[in-house]
C-alpha atoms as a PDB file:
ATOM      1  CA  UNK A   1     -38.208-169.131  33.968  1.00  0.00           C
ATOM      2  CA  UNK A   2     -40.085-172.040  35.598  1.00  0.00           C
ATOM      3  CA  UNK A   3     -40.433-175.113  33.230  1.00  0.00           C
ATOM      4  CA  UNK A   4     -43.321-176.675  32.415  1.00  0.00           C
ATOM      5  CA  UNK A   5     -44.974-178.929  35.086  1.00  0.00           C
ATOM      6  CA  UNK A   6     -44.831-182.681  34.600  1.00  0.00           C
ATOM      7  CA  UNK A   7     -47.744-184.859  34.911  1.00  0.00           C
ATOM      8  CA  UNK A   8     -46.617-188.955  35.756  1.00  0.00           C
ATOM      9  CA  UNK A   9     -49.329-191.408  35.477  1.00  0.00           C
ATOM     10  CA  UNK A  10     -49.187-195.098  35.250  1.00  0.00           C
ATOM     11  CA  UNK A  11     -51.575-198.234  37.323  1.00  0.00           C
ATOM     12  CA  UNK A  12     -51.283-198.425  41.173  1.00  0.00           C
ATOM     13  CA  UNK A  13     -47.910-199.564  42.861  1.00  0.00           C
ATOM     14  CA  UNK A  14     -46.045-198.427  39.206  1.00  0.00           C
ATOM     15  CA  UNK A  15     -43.865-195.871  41.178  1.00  0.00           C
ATOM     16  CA  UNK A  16     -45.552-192.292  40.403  1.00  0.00           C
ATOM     17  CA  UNK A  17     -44.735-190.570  44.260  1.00  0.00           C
ATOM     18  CA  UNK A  18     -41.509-192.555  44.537  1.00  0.00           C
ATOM     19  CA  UNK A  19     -40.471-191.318  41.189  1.00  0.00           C
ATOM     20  CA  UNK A  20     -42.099-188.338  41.008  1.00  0.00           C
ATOM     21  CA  UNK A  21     -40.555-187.066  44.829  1.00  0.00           C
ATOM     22  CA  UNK A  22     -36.892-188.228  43.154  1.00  0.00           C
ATOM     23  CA  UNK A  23     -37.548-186.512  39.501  1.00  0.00           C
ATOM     24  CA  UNK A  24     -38.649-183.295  41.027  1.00  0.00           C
ATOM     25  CA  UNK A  25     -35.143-183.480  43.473  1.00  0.00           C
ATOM     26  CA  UNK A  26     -33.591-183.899  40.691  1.00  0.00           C
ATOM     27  CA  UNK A  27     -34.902-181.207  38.463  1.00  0.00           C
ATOM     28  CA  UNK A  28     -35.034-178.815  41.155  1.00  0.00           C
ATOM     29  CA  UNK A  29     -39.307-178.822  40.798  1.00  0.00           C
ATOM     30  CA  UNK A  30     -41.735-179.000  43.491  1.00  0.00           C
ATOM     31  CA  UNK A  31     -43.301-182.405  44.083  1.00  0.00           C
ATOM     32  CA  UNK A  32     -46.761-182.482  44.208  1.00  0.00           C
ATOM     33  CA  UNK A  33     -48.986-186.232  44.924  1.00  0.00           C
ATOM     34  CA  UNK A  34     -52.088-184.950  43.647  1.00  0.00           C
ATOM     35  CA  UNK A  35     -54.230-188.210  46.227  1.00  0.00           C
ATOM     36  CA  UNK A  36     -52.013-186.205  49.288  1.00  0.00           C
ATOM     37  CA  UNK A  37     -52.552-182.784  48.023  1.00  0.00           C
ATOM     38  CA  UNK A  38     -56.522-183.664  48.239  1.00  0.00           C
ATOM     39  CA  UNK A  39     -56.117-185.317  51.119  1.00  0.00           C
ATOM     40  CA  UNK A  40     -55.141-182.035  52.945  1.00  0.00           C
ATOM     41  CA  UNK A  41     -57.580-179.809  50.900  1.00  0.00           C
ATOM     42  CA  UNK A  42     -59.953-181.710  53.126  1.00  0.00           C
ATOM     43  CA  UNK A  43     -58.324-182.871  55.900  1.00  0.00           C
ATOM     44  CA  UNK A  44     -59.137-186.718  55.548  1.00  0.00           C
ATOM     45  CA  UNK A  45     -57.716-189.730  53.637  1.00  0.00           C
ATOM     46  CA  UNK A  46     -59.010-190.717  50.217  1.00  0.00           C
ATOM     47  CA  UNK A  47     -60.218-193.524  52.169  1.00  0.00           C
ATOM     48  CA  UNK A  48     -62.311-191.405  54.147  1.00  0.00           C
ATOM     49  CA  UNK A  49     -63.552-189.548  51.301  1.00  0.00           C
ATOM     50  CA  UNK A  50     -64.492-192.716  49.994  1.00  0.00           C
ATOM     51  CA  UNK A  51     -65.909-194.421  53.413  1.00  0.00           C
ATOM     52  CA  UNK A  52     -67.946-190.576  54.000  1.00  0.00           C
ATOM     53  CA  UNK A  53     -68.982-189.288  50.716  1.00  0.00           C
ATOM     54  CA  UNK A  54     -68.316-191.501  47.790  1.00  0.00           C
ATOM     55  CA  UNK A  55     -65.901-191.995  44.816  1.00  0.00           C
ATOM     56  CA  UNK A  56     -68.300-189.601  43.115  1.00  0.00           C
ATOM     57  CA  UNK A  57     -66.998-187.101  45.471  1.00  0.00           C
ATOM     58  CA  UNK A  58     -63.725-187.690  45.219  1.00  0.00           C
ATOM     59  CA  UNK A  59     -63.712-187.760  41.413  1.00  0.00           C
ATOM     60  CA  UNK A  60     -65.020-183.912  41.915  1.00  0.00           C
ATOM     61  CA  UNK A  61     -62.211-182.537  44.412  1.00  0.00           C
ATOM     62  CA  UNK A  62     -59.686-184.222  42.013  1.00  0.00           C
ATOM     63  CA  UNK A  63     -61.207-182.399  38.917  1.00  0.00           C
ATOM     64  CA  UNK A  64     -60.995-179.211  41.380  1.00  0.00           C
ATOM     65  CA  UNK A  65     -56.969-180.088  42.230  1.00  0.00           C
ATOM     66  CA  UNK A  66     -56.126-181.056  38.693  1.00  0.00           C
ATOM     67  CA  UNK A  67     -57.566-177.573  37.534  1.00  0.00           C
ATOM     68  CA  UNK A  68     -55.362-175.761  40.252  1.00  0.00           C
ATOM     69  CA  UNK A  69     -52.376-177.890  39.540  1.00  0.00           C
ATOM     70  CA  UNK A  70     -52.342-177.540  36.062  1.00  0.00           C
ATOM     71  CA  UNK A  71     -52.463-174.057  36.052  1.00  0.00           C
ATOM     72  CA  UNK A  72     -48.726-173.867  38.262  1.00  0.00           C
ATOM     73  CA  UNK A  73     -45.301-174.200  36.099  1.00  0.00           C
ATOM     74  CA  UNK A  74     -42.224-176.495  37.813  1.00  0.00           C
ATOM     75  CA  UNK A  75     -44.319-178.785  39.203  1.00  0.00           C
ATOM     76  CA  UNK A  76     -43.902-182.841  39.045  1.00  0.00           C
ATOM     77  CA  UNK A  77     -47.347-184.191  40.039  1.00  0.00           C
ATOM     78  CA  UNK A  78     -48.133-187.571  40.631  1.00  0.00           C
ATOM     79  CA  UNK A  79     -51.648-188.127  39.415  1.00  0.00           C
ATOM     80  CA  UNK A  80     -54.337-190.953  41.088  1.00  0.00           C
ATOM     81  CA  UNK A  81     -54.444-193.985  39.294  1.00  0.00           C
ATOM     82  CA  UNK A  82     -57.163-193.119  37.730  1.00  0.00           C
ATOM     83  CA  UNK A  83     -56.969-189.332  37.347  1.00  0.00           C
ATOM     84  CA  UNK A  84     -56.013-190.085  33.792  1.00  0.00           C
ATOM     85  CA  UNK A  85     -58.953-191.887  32.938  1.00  0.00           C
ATOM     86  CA  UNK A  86     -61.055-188.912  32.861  1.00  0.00           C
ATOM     87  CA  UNK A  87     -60.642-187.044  29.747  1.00  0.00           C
ATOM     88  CA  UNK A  88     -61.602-184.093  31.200  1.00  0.00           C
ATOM     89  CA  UNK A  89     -58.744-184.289  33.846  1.00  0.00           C
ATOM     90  CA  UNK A  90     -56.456-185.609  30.220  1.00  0.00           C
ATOM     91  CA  UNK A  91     -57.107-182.377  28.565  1.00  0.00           C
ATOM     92  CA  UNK A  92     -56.623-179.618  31.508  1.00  0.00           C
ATOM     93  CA  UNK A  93     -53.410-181.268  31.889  1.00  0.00           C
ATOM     94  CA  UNK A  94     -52.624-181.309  28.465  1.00  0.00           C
ATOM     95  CA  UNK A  95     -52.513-177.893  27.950  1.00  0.00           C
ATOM     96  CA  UNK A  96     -49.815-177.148  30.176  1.00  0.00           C
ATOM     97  CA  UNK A  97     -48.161-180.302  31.539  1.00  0.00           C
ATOM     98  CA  UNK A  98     -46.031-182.780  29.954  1.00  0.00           C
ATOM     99  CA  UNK A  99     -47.699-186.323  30.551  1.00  0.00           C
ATOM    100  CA  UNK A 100     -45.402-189.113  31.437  1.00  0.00           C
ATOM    101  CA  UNK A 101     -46.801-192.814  31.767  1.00  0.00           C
ATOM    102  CA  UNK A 102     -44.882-195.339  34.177  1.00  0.00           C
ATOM    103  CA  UNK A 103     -45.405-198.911  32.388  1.00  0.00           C
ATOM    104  CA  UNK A 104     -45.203-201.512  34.219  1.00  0.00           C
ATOM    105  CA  UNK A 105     -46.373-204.756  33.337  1.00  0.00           C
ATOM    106  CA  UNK A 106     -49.497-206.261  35.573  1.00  0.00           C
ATOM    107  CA  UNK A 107     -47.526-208.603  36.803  1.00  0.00           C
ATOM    108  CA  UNK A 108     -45.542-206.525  38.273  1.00  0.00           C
ATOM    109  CA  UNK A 109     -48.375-204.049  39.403  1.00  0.00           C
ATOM    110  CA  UNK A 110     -49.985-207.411  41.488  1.00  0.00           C
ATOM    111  CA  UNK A 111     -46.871-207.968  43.113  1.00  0.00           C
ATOM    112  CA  UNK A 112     -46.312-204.876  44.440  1.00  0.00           C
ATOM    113  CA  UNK A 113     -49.583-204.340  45.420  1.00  0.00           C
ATOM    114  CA  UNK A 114     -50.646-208.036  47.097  1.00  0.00           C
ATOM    115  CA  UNK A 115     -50.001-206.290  50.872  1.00  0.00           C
ATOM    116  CA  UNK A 116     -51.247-202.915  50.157  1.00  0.00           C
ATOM    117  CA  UNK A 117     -54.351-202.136  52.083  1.00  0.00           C
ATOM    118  CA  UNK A 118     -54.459-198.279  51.484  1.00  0.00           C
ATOM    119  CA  UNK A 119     -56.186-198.194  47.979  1.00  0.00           C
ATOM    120  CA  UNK A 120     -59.983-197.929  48.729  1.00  0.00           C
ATOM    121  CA  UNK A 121     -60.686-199.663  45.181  1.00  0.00           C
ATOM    122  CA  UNK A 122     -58.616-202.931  46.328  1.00  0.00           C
ATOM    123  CA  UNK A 123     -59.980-203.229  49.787  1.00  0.00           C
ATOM    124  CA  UNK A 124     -61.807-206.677  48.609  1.00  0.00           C
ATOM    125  CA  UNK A 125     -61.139-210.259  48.743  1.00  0.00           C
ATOM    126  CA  UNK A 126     -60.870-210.364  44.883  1.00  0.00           C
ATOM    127  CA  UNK A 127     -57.934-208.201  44.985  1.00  0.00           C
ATOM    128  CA  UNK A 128     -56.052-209.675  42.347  1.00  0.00           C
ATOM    129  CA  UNK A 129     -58.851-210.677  39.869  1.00  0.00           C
ATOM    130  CA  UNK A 130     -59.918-206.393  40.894  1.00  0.00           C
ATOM    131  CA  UNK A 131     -56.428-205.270  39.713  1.00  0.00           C
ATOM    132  CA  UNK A 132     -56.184-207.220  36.261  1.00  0.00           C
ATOM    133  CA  UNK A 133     -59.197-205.827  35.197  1.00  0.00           C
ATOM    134  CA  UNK A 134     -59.105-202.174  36.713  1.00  0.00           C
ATOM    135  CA  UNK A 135     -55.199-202.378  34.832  1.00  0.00           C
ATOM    136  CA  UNK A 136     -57.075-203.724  31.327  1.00  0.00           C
ATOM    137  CA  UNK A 137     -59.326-200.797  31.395  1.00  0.00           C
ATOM    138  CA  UNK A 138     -56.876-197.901  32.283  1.00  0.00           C
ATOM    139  CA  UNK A 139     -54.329-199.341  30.510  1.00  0.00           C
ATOM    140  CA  UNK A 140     -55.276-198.108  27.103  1.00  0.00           C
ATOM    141  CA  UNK A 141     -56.544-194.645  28.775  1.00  0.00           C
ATOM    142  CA  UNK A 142     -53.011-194.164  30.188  1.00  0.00           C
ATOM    143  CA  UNK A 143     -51.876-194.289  26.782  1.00  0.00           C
ATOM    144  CA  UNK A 144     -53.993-192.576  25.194  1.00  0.00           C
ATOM    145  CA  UNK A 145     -53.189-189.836  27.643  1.00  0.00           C
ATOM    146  CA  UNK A 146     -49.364-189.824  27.810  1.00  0.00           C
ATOM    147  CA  UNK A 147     -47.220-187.774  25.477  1.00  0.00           C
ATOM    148  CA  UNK A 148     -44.060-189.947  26.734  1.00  0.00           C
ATOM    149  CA  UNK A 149     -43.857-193.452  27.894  1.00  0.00           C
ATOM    150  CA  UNK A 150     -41.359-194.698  30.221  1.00  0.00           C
ATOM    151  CA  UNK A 151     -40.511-198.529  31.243  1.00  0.00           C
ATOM    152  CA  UNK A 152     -41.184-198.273  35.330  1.00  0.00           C
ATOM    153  CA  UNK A 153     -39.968-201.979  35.724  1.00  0.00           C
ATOM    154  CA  UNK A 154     -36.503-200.287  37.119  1.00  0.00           C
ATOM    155  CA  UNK A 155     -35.391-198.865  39.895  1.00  0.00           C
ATOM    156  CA  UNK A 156     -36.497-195.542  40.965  1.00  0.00           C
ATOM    157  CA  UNK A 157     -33.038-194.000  39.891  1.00  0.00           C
ATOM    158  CA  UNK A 158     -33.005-195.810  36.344  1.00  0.00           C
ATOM    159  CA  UNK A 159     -36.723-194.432  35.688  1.00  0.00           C
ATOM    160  CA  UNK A 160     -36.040-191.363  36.716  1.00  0.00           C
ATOM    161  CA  UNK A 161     -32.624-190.955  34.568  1.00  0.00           C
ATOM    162  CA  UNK A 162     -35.090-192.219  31.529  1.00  0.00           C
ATOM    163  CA  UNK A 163     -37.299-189.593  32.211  1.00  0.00           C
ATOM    164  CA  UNK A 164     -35.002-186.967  32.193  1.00  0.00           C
ATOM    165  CA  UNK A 165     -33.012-188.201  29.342  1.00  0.00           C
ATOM    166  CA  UNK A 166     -35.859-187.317  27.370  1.00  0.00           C
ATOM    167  CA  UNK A 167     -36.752-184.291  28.643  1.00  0.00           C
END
């Protein structure tokens, strides 16, 4: 019988497709990144869903994916950094999927992120200040969201182990 999906969330750059490509190797799930799995629903980046038809836009096709995703057993999906913040997106995934948050401290989150240029929301010469407050704000929503909360300040390996020592 397949198991039930899990669900990682956590801030940008906190590890959820690295992680989440590893946990589902190691559990012998499918990996899904939910961002990638839009992406070729309609055959552009999220930056060109952004650049062509809005974050409004996107928010919608990742309501659509979460819906389909959630419905699918053996599955470790690696939500958007801010899938999570929608309750509506919390609660289909609720229902089915186990909800892990990757914590990592903002810190860390900056760090990793200070050469990214792929995240539409951080393409802005305020990146930093743009990431502590985008990480106050979802911070508390990730939490709210997660049924299991996992320190992501290790290596891939030790986060994954974590994860699956408590599964």
């Amino acid at each position: 019988m397949a198991r039930r999906s899990i669900v990682l969330c956590g801030f940008m750059g906190c590890g959820k497709s690295t992680i989440g490509s590893l946990l589902a190797r190691k559990t012998g799930m499918s990996f899904v990144d939910l961002d990638a799995y839009i992406e070729k629903k309609e055959n552009k980046t999220v930056n060109q869903i952004f650049a062509d038809s809005g974050e409004d836009y996107f928010r919608m096709k990742e309501r659509e994916a979460v819906q389909e995703l959630a419905g699918k057993k053996g599955l470790v999906i690696a939500a958007g950094g801010g899938t999570l913040t929608f309750p509506e997106n919390v609660e289909v995934f609720r229902r089915s999927c186990l909800i892990v948050l990757l914590d990592i401290p903002v810190e860390v989150a900056a760090k990793r992120l200070q050469y990214d240029t792929t995240r539409p929301l951080l393409a802005r010469p305020d990146k930093e200040q743009v990431i502590r407050e985008l990480y106050d704000k979802r911070l508390p929503l990730y939490h709210a969201a997660a049924e299991l909360v996992v320190n992501a300040d290790d290596s891939p390996m030790q986060v994954c182990m974590a994860i699956m020592a408590e599964l």
